[in-house]
PDB file of N, CA and C in Angstrom:
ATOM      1  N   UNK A   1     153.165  -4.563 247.832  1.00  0.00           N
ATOM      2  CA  UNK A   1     153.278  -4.193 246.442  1.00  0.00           C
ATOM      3  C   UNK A   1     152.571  -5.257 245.591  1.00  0.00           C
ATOM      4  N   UNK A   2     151.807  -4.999 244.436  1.00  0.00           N
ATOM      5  CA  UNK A   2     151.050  -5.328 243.618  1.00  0.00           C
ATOM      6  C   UNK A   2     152.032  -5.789 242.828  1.00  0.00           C
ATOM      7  N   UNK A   3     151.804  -7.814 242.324  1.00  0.00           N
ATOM      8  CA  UNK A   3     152.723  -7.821 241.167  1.00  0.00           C
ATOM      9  C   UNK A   3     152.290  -8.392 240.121  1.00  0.00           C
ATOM     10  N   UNK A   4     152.420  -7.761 239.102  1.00  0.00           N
ATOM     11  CA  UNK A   4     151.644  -8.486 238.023  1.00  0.00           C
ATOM     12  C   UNK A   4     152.630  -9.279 236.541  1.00  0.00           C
ATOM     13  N   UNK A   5     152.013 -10.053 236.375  1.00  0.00           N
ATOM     14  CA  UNK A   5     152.033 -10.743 234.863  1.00  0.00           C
ATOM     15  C   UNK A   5     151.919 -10.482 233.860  1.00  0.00           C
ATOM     16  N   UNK A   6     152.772 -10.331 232.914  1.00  0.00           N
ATOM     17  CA  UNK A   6     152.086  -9.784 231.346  1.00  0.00           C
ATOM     18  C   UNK A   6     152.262 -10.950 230.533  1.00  0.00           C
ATOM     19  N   UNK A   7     151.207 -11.536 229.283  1.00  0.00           N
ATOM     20  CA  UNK A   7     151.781 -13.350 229.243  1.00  0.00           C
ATOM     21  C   UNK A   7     152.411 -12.586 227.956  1.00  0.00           C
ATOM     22  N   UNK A   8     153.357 -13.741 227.520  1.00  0.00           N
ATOM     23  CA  UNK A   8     154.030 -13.625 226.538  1.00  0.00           C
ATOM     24  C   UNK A   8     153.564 -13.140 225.198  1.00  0.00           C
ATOM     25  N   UNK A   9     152.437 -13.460 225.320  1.00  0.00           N
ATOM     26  CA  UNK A   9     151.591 -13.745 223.718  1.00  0.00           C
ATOM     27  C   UNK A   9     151.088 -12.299 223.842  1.00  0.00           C
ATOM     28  N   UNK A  10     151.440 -11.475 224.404  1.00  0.00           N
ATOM     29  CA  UNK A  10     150.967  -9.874 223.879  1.00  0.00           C
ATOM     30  C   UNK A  10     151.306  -9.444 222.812  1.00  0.00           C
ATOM     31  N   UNK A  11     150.292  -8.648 222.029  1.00  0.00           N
ATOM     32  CA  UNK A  11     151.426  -8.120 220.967  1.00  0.00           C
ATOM     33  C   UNK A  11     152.469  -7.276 221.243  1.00  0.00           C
ATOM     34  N   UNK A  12     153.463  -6.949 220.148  1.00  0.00           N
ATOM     35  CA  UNK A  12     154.203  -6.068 220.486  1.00  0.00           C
ATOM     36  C   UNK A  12     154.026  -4.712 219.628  1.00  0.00           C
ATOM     37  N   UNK A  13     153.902  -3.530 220.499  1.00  0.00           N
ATOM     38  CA  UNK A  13     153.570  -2.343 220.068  1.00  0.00           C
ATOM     39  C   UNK A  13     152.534  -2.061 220.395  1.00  0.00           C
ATOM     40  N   UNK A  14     151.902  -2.229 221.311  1.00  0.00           N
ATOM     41  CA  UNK A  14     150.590  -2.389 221.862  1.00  0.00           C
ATOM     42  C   UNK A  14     150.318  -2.213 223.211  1.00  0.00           C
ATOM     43  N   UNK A  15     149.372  -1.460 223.466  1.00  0.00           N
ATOM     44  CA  UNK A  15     149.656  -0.361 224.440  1.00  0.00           C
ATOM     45  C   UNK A  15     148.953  -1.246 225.481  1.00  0.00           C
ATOM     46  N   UNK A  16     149.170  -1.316 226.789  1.00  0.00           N
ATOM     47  CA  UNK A  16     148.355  -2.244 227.741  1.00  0.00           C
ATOM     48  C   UNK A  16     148.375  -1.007 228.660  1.00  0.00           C
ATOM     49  N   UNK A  17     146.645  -1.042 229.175  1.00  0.00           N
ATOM     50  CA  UNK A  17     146.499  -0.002 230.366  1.00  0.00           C
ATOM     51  C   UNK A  17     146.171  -0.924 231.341  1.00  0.00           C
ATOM     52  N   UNK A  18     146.427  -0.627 232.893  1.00  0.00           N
ATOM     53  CA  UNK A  18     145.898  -0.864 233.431  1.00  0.00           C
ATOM     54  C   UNK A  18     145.027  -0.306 234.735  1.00  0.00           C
ATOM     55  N   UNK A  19     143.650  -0.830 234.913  1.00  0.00           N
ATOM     56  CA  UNK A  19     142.761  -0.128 235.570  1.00  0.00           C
ATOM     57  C   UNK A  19     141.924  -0.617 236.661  1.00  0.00           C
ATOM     58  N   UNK A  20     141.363  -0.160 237.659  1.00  0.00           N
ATOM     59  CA  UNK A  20     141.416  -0.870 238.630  1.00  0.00           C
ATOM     60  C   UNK A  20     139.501  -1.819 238.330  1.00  0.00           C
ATOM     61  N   UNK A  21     139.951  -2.679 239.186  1.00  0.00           N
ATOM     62  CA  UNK A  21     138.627  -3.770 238.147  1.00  0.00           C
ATOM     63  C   UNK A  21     137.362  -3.135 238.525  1.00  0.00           C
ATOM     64  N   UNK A  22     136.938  -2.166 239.252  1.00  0.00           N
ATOM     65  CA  UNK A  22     135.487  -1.183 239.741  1.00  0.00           C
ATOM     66  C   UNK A  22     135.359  -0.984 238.253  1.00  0.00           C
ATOM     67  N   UNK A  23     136.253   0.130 237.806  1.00  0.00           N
ATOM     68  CA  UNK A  23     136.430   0.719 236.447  1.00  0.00           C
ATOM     69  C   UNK A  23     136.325   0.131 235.063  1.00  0.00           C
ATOM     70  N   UNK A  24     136.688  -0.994 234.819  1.00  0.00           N
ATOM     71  CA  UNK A  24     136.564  -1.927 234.138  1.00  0.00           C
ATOM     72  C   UNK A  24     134.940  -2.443 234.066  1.00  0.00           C
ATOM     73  N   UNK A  25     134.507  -2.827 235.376  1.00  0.00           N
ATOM     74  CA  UNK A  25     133.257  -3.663 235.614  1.00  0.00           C
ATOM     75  C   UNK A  25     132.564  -2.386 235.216  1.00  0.00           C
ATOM     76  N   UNK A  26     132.543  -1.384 235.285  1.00  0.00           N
ATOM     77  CA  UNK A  26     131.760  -0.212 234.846  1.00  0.00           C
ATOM     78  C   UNK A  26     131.441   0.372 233.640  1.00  0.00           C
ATOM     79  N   UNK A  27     133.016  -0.273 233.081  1.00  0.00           N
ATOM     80  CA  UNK A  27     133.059  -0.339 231.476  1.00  0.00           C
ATOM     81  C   UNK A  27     132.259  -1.378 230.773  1.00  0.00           C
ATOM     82  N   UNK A  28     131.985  -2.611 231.555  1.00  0.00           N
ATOM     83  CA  UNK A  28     131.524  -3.676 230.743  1.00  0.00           C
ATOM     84  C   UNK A  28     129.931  -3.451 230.608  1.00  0.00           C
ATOM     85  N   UNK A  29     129.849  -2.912 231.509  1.00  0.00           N
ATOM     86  CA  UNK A  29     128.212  -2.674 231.832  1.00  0.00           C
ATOM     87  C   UNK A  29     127.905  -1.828 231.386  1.00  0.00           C
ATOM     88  N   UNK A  30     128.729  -0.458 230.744  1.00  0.00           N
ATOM     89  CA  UNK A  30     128.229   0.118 230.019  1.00  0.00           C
ATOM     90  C   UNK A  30     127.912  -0.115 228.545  1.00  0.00           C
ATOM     91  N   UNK A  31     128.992  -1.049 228.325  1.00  0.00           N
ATOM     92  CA  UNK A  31     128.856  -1.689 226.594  1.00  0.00           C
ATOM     93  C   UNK A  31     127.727  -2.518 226.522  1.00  0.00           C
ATOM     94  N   UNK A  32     127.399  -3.055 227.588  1.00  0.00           N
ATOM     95  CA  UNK A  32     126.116  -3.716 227.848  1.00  0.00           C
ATOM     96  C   UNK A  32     124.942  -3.577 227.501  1.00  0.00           C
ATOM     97  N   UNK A  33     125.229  -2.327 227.834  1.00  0.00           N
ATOM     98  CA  UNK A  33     123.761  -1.154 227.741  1.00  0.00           C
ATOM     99  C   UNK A  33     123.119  -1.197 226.704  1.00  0.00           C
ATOM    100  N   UNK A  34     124.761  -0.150 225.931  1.00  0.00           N
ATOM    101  CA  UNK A  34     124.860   0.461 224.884  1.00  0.00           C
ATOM    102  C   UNK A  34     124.703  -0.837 223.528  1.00  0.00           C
ATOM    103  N   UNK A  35     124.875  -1.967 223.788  1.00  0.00           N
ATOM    104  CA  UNK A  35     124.800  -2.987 222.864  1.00  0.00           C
ATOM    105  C   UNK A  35     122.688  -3.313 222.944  1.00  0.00           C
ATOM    106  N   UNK A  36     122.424  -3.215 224.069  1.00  0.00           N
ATOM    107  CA  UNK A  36     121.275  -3.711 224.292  1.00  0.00           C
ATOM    108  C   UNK A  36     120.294  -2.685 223.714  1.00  0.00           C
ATOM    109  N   UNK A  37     120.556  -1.229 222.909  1.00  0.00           N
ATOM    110  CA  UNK A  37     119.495  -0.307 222.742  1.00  0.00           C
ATOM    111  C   UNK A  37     119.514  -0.888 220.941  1.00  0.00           C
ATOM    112  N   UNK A  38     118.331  -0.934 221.021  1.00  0.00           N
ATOM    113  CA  UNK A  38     118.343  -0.654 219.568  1.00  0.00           C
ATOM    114  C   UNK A  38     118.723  -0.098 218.321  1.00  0.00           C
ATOM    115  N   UNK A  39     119.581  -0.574 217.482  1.00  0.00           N
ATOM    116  CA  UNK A  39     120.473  -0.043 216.797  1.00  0.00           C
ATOM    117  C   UNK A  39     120.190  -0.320 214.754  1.00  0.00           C
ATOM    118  N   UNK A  40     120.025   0.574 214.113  1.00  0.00           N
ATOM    119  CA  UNK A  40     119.269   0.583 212.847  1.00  0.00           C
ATOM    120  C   UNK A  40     119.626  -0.902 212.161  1.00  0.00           C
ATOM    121  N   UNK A  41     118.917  -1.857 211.324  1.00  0.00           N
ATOM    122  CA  UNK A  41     118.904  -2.749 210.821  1.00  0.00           C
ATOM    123  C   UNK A  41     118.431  -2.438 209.696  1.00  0.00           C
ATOM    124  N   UNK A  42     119.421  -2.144 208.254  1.00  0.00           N
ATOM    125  CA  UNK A  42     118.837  -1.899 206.987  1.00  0.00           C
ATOM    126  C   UNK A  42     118.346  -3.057 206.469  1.00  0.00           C
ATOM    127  N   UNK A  43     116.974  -2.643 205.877  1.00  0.00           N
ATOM    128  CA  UNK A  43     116.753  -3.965 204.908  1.00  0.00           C
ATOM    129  C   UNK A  43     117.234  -4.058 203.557  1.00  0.00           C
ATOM    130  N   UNK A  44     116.864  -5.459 202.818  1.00  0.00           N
ATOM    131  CA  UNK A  44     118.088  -5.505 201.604  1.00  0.00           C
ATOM    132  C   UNK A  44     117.758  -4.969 200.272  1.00  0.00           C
ATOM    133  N   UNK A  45     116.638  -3.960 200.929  1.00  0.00           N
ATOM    134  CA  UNK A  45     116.447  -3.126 199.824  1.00  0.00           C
ATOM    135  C   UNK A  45     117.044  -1.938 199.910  1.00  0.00           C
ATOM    136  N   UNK A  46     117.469  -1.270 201.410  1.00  0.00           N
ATOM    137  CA  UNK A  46     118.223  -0.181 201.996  1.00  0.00           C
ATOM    138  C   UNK A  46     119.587  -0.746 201.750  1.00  0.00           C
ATOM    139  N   UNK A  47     120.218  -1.648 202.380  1.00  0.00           N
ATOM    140  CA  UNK A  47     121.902  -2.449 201.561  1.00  0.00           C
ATOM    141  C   UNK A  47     121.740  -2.487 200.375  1.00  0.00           C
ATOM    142  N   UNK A  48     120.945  -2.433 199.098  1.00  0.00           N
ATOM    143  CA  UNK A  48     121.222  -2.420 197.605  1.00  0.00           C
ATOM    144  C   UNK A  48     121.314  -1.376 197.498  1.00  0.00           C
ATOM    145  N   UNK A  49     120.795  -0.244 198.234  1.00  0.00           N
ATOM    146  CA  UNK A  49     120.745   1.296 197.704  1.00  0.00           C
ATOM    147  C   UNK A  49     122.032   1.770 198.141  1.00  0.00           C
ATOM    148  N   UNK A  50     122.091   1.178 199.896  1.00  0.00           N
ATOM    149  CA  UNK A  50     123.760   1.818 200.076  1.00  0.00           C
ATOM    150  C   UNK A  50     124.795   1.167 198.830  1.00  0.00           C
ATOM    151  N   UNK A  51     125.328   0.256 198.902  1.00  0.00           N
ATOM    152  CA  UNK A  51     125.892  -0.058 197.826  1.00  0.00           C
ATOM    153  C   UNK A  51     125.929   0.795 196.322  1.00  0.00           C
ATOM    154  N   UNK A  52     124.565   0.775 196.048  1.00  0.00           N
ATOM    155  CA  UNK A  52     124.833   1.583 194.704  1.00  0.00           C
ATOM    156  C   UNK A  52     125.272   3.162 194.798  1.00  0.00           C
ATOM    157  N   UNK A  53     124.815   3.522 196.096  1.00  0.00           N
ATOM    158  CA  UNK A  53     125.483   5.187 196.207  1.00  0.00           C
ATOM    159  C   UNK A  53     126.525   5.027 196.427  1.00  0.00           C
ATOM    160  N   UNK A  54     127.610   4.114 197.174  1.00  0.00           N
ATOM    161  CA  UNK A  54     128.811   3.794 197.298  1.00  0.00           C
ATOM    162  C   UNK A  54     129.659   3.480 196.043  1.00  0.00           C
ATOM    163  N   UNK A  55     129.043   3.215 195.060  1.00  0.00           N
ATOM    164  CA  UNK A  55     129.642   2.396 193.956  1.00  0.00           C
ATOM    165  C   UNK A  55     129.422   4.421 192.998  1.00  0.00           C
ATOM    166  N   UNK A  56     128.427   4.778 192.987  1.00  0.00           N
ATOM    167  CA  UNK A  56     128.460   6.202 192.749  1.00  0.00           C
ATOM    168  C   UNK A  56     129.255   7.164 193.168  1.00  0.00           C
ATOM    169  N   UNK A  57     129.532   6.905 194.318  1.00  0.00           N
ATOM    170  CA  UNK A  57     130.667   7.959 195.162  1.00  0.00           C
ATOM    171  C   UNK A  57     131.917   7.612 194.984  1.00  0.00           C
ATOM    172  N   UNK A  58     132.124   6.275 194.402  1.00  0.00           N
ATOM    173  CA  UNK A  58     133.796   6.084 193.895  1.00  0.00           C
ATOM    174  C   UNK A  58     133.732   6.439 192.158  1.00  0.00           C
ATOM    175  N   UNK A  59     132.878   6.654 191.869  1.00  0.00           N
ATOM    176  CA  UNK A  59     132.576   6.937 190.479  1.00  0.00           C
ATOM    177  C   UNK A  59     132.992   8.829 190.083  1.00  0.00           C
ATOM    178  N   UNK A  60     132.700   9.321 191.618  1.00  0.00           N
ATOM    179  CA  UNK A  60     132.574  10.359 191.245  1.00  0.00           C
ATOM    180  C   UNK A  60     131.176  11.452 190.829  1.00  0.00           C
ATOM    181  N   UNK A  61     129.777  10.157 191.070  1.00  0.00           N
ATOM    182  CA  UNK A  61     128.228  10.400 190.232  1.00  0.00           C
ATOM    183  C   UNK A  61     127.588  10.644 191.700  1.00  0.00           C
ATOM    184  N   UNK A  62     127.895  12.384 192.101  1.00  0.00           N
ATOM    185  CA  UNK A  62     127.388  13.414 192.913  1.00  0.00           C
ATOM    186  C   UNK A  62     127.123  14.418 193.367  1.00  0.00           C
ATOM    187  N   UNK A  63     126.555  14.881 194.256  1.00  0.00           N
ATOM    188  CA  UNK A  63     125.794  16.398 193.904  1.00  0.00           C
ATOM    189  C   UNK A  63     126.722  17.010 195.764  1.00  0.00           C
ATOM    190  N   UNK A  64     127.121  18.133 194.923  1.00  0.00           N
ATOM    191  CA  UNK A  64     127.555  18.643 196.668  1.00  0.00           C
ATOM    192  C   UNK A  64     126.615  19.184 197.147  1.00  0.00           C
ATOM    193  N   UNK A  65     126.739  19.935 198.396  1.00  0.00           N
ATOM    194  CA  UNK A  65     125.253  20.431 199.120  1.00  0.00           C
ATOM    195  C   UNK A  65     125.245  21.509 198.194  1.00  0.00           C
ATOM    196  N   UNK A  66     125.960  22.307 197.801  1.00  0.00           N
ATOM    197  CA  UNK A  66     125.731  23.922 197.084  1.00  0.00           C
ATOM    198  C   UNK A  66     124.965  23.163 195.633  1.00  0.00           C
ATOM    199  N   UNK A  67     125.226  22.438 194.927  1.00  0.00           N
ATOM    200  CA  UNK A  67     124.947  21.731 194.006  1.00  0.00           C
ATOM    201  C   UNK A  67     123.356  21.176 194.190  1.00  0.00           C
ATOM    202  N   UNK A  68     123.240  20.772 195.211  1.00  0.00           N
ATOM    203  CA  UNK A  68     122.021  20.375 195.485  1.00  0.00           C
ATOM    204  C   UNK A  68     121.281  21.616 196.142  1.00  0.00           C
ATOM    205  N   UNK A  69     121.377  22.336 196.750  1.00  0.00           N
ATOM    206  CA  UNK A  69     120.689  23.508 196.914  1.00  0.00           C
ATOM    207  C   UNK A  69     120.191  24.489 195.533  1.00  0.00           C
ATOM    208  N   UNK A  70     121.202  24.471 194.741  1.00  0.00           N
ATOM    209  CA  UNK A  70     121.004  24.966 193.494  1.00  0.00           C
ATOM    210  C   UNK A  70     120.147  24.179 192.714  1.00  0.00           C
ATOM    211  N   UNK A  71     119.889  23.011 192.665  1.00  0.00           N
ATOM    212  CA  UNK A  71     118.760  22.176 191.597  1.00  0.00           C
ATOM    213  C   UNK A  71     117.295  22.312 192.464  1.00  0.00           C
ATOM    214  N   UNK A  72     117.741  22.421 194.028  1.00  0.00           N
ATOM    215  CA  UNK A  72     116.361  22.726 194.531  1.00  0.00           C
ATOM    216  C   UNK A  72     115.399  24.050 194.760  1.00  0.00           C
ATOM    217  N   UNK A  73     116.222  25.017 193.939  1.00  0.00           N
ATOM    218  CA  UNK A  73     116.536  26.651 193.898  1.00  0.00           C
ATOM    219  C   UNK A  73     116.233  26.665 195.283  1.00  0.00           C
ATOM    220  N   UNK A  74     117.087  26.176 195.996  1.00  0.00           N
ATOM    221  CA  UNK A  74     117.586  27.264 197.697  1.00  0.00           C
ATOM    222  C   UNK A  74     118.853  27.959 197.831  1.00  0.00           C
ATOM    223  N   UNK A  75     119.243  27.876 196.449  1.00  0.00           N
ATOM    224  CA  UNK A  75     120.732  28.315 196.682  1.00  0.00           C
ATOM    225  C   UNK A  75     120.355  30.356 197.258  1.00  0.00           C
ATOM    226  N   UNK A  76     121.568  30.263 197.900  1.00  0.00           N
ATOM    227  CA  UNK A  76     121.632  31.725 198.614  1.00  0.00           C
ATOM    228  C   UNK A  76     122.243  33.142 197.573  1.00  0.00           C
TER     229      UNK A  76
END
C-alpha cells in the first residue's frame, strides 16, 4: 500500500488530486509547448486603445452588433 503525506501548510478548502507522475510529466510538457508558441504581444499603442475601449465599455459608449450592422446598412 501506497502512503502518502499531505504537509500541513495546504490550504484549507482546496481540492488536492492525485495523479500518477506519467500523467503529470505529460501535463508539464504540454504547458511547455503551449507556453513556447507564440502568443500576441500588444504594442503601447494597441494597450492605449484597449484601455480606452475599456474605459468606454464601463461608460456605457457602444455600438451592439445590430447597431453596428445598421450604421453599416447590413442590417437584415
Amino acid at each position: 500500500m501506497t502512503t502518502i503525506t499531505i504537509p500541513k501548510g495546504t490550504e484549507k478548502n482546496r481540492e488536492l488530486v492525485a495523479v500518477p507522475r506519467n500523467v503529470y510529466e505529460d501535463f508539464l510538457a504540454w504547458g511547455k509547448k503551449l507556453k513556447s508558441k507564440n502568443t500576441f504581444k500588444p504594442t503601447k499603442t494597441e494597450k492605449r486603445e484597449l484601455e480606452k475601449a475599456r474605459k468606454n465599455l464601463a461608460r456605457g459608449k457602444y455600438l451592439t452588433i445590430e447597431e453596428l450592422e445598421h450604421e453599416l446598412g447590413l442590417a437584415r
